[in-house]
C-alpha atoms as a PDB file:
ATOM      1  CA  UNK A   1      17.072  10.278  -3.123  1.00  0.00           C
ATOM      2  CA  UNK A   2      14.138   7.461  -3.441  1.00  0.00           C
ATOM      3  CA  UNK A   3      10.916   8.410  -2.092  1.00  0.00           C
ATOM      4  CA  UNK A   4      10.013   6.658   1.247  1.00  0.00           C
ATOM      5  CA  UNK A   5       6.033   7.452   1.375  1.00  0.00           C
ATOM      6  CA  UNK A   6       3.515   7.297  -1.587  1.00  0.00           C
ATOM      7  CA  UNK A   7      -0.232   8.984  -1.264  1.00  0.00           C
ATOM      8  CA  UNK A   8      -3.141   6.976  -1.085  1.00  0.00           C
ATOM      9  CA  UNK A   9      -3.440   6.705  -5.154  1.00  0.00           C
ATOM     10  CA  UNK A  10      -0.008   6.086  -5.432  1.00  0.00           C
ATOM     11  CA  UNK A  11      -0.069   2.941  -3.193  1.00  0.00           C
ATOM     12  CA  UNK A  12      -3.476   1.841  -4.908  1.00  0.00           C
ATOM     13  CA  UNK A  13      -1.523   2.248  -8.342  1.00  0.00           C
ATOM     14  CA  UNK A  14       1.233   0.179  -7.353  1.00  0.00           C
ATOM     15  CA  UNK A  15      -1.094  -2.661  -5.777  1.00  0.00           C
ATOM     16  CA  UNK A  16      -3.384  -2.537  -8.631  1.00  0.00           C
ATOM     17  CA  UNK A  17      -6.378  -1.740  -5.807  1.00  0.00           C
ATOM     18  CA  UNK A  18      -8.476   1.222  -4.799  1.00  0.00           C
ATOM     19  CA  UNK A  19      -7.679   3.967  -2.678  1.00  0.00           C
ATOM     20  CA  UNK A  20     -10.956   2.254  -0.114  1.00  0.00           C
ATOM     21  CA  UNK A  21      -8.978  -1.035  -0.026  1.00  0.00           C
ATOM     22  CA  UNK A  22      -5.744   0.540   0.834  1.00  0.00           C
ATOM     23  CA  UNK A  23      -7.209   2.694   3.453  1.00  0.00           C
ATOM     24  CA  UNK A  24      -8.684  -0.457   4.751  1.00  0.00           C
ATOM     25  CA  UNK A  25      -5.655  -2.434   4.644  1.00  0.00           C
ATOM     26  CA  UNK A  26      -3.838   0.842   6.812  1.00  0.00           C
ATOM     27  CA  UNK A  27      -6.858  -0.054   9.434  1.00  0.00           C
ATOM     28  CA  UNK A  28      -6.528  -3.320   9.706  1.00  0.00           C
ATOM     29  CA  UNK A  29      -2.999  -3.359  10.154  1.00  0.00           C
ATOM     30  CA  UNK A  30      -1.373  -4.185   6.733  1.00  0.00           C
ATOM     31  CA  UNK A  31      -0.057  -1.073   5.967  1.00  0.00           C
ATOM     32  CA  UNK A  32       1.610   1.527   8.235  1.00  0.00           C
ATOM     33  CA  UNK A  33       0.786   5.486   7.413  1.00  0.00           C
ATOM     34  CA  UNK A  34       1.275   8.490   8.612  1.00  0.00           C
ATOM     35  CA  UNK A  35      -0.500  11.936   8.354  1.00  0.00           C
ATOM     36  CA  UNK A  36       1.834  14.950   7.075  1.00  0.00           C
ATOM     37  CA  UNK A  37       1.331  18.187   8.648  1.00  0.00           C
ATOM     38  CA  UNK A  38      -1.333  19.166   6.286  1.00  0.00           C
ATOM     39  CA  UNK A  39      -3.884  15.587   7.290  1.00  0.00           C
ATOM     40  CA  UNK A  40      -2.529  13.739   3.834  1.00  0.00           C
ATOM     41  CA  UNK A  41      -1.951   9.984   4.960  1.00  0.00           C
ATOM     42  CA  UNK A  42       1.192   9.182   2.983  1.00  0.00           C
ATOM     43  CA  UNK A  43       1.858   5.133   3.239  1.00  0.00           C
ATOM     44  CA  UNK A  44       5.223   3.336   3.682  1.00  0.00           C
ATOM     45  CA  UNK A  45       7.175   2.764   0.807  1.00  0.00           C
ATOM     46  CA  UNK A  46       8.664  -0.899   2.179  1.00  0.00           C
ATOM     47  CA  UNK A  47       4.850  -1.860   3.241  1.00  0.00           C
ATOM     48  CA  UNK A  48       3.248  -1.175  -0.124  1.00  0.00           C
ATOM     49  CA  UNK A  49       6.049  -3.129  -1.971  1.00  0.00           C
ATOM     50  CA  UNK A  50       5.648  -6.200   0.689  1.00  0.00           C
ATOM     51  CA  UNK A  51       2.106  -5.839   0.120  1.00  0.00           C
ATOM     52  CA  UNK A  52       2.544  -6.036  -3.605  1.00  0.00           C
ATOM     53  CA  UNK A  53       4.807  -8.987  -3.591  1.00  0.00           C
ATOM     54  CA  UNK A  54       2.640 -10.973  -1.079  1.00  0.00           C
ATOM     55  CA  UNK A  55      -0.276 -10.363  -3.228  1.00  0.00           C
ATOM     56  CA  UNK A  56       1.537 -11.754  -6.651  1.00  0.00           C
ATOM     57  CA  UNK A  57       2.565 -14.540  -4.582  1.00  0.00           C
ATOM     58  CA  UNK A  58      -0.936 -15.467  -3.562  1.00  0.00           C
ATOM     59  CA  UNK A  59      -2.016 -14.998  -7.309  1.00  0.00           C
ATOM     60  CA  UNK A  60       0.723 -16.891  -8.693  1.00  0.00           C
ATOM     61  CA  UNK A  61      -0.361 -19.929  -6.372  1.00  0.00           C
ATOM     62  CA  UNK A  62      -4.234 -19.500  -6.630  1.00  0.00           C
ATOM     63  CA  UNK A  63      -3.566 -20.324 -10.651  1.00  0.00           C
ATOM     64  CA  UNK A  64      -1.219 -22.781  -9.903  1.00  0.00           C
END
């Protein structure tokens, strides 16, 4: 069964950010979380990786 939520360092990992900017990105609107029962914000799965591919898109054009 894949896993549908990654933690705060998990999501940073995967975007190659820090745990600040991905909280950020969940305020602004970027990323959708939700808080288990114990407080733990665990991020979307499908966000993060659209995240992740926008961002190498806009990397792959700013050195183009």
């Amino acid at each position: 069964m894949e896993k549908k939520f990654l933690s705060v360092s998990e999501a940073a990992r995967l975007l190659g950010m820090s745990g600040d900017w991905v909280r950020l990105q969940e305020k602004t609107g970027k990323l959708r979380a939700i808080k288990s029962a114990g407080g733990i914000r665990l991020f979307v799965l499908e966000d993060v990786q659209k995240l992740a591919a926008e961002r190498q898109s806009a990397v792959g054009k700013a050195t183009a």
